[in-house]
N, C-alpha and C. Protein backbone atom coordinates (compact mmCIF):
# COMPACT_ATOMS: atom_id res chain seq x y z
N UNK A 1 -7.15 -15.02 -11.77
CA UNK A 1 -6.78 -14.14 -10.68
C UNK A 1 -5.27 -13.95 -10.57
N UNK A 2 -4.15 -14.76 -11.72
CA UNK A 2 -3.38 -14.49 -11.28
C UNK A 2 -2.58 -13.20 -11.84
N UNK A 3 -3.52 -12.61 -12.64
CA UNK A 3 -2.95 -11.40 -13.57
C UNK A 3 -3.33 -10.54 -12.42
N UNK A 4 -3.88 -10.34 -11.31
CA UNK A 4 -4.21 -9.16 -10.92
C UNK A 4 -3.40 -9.25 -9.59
N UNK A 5 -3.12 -10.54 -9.22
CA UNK A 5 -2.06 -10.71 -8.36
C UNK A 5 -0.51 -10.34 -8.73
N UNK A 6 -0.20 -10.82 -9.97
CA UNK A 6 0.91 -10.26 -10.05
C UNK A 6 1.08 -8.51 -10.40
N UNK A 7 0.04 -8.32 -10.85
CA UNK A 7 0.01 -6.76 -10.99
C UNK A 7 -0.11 -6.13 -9.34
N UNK A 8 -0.49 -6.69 -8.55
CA UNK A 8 -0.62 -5.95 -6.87
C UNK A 8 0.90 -6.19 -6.78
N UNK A 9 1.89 -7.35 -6.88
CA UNK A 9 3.06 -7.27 -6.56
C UNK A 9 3.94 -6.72 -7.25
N UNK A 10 3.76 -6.04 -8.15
CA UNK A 10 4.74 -5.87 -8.90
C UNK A 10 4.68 -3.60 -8.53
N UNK A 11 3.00 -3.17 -8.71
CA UNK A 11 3.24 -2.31 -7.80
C UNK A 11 3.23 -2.25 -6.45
N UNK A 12 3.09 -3.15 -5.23
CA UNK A 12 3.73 -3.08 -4.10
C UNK A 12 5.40 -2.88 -4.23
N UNK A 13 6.20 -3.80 -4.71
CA UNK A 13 7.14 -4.05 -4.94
C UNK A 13 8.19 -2.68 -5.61
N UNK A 14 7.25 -1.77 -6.20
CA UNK A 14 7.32 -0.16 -6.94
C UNK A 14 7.53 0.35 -5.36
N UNK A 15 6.54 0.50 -4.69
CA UNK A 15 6.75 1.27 -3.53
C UNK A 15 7.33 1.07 -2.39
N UNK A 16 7.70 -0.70 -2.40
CA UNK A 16 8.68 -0.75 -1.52
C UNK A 16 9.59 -0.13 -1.67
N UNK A 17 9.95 -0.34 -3.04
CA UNK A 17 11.71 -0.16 -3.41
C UNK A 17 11.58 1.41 -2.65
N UNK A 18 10.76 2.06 -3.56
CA UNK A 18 10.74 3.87 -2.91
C UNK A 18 11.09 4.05 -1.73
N UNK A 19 10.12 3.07 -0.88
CA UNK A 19 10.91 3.56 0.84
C UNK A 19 11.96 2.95 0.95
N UNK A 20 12.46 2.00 0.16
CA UNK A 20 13.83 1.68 0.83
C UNK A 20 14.54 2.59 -0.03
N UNK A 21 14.31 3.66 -0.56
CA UNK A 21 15.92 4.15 -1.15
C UNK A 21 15.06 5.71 -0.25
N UNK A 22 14.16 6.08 0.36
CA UNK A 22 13.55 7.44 0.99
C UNK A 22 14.78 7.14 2.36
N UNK A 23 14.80 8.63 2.71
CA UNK A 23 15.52 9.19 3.81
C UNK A 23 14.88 7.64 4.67
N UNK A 24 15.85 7.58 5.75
CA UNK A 24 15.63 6.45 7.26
C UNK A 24 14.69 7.04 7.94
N UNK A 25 13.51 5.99 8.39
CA UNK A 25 12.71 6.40 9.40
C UNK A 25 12.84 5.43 10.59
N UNK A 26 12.61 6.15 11.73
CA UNK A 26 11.05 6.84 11.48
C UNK A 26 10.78 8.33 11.26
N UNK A 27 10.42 8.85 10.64
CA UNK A 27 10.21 10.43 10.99
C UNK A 27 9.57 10.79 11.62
N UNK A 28 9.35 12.04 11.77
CA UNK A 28 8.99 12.76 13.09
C UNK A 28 8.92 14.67 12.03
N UNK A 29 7.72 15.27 12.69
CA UNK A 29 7.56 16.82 12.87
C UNK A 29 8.29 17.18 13.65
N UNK A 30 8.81 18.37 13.16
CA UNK A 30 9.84 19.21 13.60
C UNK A 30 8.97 19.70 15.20
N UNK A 31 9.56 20.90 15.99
CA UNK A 31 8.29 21.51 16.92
C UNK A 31 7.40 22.50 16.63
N UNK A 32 8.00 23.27 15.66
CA UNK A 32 7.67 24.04 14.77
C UNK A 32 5.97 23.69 14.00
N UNK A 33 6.35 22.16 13.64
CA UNK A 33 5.34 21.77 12.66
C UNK A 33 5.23 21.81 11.52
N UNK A 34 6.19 22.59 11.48
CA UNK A 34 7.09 22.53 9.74
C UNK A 34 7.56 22.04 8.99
N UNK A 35 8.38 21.19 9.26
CA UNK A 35 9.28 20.12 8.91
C UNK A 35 9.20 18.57 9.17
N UNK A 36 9.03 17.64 8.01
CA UNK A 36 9.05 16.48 8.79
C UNK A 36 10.67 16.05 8.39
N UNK A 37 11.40 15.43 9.41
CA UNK A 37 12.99 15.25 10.13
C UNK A 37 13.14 13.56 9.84
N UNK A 38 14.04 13.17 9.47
CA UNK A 38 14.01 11.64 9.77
C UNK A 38 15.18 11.53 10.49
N UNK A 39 15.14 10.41 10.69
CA UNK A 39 16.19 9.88 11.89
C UNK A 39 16.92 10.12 12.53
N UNK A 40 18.04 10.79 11.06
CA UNK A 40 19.41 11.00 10.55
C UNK A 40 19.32 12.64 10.69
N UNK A 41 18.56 12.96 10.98
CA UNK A 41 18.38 14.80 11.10
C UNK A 41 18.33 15.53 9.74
N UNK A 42 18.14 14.07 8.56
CA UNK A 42 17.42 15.24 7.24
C UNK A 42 16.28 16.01 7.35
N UNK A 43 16.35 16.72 6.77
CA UNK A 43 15.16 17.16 6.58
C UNK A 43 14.34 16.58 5.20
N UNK A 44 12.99 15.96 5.45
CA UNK A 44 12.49 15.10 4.19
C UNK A 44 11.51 16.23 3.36
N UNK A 45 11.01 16.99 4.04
CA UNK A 45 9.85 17.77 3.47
C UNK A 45 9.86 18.73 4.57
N UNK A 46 9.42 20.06 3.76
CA UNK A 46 9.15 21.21 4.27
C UNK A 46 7.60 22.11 3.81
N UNK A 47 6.60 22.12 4.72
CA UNK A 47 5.39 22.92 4.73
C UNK A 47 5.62 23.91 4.82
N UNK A 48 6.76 25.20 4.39
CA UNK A 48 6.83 26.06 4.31
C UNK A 48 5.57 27.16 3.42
N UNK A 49 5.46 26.28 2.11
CA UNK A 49 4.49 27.19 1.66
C UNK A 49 2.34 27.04 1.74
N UNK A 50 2.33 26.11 2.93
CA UNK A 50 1.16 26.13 3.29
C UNK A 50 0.94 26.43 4.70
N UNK A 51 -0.56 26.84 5.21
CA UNK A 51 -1.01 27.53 6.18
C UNK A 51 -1.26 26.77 7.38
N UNK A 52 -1.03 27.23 8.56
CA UNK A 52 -2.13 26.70 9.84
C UNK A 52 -1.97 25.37 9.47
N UNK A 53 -3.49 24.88 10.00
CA UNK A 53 -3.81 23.56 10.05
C UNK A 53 -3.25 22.63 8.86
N UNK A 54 -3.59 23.62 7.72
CA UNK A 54 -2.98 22.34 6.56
C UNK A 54 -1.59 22.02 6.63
N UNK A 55 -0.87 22.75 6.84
CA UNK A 55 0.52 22.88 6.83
C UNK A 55 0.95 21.42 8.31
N UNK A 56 0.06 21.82 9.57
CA UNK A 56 0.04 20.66 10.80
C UNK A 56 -0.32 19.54 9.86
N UNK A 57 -1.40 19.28 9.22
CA UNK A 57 -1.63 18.35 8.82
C UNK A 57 -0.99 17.59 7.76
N UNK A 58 -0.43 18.80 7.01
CA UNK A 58 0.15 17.45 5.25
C UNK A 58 2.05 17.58 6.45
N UNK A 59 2.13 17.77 7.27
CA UNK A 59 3.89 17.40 7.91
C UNK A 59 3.73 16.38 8.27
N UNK A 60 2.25 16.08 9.33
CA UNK A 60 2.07 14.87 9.82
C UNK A 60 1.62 13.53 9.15
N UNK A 61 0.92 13.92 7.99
CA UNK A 61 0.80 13.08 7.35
C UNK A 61 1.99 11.99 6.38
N UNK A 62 2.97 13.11 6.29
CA UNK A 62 3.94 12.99 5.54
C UNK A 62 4.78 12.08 6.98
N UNK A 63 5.05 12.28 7.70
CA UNK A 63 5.88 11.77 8.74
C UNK A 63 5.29 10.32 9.26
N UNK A 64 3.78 10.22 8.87
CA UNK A 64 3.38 9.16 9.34
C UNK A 64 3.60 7.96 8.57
N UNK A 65 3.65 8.19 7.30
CA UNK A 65 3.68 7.35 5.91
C UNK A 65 5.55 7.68 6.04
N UNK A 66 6.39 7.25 6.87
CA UNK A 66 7.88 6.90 7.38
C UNK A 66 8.28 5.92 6.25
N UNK A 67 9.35 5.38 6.20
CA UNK A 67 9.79 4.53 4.85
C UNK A 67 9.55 3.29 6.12
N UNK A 68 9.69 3.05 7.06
CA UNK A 68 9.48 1.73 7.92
C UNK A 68 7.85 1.19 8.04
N UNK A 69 7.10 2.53 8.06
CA UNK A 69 5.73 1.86 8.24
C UNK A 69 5.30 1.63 6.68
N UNK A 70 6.10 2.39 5.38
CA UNK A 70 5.60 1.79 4.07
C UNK A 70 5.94 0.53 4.14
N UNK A 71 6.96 0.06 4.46
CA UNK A 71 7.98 -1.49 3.70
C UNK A 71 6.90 -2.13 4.59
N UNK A 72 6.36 -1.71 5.66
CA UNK A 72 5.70 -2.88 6.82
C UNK A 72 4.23 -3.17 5.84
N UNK A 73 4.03 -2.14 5.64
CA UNK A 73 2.52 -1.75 4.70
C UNK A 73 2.46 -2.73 3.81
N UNK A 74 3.53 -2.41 3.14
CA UNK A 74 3.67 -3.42 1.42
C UNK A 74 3.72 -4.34 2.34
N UNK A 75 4.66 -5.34 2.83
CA UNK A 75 4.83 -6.96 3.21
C UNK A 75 4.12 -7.37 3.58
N UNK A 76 2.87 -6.89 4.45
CA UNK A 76 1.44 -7.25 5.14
C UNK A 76 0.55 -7.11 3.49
N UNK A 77 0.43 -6.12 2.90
CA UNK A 77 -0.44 -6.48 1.85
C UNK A 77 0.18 -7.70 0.49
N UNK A 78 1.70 -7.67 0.94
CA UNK A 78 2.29 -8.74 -0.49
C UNK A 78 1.75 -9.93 0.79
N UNK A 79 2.01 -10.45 1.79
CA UNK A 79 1.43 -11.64 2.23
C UNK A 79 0.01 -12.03 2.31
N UNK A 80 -0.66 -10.74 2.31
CA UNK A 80 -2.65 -10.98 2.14
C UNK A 80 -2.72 -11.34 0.51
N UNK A 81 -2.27 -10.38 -0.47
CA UNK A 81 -2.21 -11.10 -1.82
C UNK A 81 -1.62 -11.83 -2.08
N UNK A 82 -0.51 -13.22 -1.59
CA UNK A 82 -0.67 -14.33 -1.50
C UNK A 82 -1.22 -15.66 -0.83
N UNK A 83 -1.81 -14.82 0.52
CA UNK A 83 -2.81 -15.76 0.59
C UNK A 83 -3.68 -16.00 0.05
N UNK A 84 -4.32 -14.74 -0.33
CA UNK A 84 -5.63 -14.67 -1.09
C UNK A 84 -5.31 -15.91 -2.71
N UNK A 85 -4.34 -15.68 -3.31
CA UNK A 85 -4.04 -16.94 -4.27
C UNK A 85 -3.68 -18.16 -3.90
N UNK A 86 -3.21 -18.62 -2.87
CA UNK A 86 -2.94 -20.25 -2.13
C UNK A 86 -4.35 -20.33 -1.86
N UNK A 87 -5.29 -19.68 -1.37
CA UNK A 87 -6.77 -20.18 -0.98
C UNK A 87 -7.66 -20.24 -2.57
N UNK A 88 -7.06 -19.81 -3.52
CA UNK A 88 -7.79 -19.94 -4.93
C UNK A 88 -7.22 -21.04 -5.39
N UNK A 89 -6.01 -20.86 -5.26
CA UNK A 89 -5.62 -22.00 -5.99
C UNK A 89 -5.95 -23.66 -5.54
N UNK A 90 -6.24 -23.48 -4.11
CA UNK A 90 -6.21 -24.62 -2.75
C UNK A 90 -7.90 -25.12 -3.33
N UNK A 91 -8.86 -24.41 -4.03
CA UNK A 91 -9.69 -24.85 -4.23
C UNK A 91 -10.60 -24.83 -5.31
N UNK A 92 -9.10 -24.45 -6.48
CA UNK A 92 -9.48 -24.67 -7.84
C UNK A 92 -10.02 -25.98 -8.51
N UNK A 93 -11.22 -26.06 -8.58
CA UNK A 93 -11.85 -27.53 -9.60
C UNK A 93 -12.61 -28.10 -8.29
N UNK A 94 -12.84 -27.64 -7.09
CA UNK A 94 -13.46 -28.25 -6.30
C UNK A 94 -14.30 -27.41 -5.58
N UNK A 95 -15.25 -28.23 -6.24
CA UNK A 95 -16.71 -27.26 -5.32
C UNK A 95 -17.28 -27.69 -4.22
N UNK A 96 -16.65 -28.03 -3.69
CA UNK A 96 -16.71 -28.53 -2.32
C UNK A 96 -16.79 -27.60 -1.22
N UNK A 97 -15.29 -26.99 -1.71
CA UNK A 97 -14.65 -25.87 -1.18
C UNK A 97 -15.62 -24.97 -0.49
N UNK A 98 -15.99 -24.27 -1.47
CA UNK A 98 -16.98 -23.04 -1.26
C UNK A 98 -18.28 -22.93 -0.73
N UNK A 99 -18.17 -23.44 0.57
CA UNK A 99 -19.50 -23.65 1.27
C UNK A 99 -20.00 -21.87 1.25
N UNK A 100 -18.83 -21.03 2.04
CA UNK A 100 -19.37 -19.89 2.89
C UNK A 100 -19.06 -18.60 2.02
N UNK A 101 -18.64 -18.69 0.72
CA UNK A 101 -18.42 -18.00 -0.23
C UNK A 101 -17.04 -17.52 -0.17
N UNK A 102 -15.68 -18.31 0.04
CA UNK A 102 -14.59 -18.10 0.78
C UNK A 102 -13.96 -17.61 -0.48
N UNK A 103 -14.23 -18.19 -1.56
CA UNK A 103 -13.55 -17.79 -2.95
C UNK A 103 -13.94 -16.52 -3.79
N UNK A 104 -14.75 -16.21 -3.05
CA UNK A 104 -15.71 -14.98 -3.75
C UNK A 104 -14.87 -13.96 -2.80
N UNK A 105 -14.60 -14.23 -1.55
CA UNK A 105 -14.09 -12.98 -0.90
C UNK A 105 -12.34 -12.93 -0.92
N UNK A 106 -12.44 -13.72 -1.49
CA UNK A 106 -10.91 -13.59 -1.65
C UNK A 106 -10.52 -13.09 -3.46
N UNK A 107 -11.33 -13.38 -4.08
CA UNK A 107 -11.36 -12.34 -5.52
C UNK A 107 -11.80 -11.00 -5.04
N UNK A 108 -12.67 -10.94 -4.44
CA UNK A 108 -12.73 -9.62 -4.35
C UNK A 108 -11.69 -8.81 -3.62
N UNK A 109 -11.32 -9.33 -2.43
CA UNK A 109 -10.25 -8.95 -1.54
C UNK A 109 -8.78 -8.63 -2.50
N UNK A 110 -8.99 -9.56 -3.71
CA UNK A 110 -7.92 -8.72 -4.75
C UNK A 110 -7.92 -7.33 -5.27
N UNK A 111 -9.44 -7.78 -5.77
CA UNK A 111 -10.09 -6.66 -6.55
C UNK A 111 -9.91 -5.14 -5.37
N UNK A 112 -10.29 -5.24 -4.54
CA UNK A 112 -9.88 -4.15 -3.56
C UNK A 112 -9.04 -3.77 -3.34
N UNK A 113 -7.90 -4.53 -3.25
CA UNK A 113 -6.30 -4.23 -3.19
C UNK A 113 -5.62 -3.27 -4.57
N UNK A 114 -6.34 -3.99 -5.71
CA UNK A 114 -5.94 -3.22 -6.90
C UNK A 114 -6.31 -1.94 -6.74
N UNK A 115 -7.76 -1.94 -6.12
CA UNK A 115 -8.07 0.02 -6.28
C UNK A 115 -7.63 1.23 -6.62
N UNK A 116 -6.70 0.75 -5.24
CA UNK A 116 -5.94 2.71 -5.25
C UNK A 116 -5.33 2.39 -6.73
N UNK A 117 -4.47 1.39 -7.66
CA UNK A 117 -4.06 1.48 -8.70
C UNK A 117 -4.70 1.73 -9.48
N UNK A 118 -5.98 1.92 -9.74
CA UNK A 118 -6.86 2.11 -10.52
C UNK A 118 -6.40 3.28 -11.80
N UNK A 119 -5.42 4.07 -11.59
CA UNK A 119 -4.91 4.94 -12.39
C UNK A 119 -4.12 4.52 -13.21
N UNK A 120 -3.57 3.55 -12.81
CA UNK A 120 -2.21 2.22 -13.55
C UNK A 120 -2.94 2.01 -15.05
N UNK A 121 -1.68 2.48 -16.31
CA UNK A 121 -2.35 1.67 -17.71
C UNK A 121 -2.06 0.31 -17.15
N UNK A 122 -1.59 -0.22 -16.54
CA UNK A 122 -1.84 -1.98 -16.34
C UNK A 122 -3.31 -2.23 -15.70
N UNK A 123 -3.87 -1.55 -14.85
CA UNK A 123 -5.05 -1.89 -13.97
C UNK A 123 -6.41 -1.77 -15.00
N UNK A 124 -6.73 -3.58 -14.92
CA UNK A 124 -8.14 -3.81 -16.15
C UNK A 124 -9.44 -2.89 -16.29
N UNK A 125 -9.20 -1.79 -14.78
CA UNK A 125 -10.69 -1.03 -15.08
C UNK A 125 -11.69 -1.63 -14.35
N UNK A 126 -12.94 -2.37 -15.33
CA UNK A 126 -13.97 -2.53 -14.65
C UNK A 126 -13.69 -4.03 -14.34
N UNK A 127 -12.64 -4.66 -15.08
CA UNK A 127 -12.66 -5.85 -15.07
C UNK A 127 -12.53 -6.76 -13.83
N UNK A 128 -11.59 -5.32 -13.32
CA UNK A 128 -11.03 -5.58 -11.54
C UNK A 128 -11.67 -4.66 -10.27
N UNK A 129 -13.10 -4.18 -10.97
CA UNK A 129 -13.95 -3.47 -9.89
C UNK A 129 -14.73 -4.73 -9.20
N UNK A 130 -14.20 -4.09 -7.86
CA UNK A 130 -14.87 -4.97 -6.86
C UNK A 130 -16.13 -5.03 -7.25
């Protein structure tokens, strides 16, 4: 498990860096609905060339995914994928451990984390399907 752990940190660690070098958030939609604005009064993205609702929707979406709520995102999932390995490792060679299937949900709880990477030439495929 520890190849798939270091592969979750190494792309968390990809997308931290991204929000820390993305415009300062938090952002925010313009009033318009056009524009999502960060902090600093950049402008990060512009829905200029889509309609109505989609246009409300991919600004807000974009404004919600802020570089503060990514870095928060990654550090909550880099601390679940190391717990998830201190509890493997905490009960490697002992079958004691695993009354309630605690080790089974914590491989998988990897295996889930890898997902969205699933496009990654590093990500094993089926090897790491939940």
């Amino acid at each position: 498990m520890s190849e798939i752990a270091d592969f979750l940190r190494a792309r968390i660690a990809e997308r931290r860096a991204l929000a820390e070098s993305a415009s300062p958030g938090p952002w925010h939609v313009n009033e318009e609905g056009d524009e999502v604005v960060a902090v600093d009064g950049i402008t990060v993205a512009d829905g200029f060339a889509l309609s109505g609702r989609q246009l409300r929707a991919t600004t807000e979406h974009i404004a919600v995914n802020d570089p503060a709520d990514v870095i928060a995102d990654c550090d909550a999932k880099l601390a679940l994928v190391d717990h998830m390995v201190r509890m493997l490792a905490a009960a490697e060679g002992d079958t004691e451990v695993d009354h309630y299937g605690a080790l089974d949900a914590a491989e998988q709880t990897l295996r889930l984390l890898a997902q969205p990477f699933a496009g990654h030439p590093d990500h094993k495929g089926e090897e790491w399907t939940p």
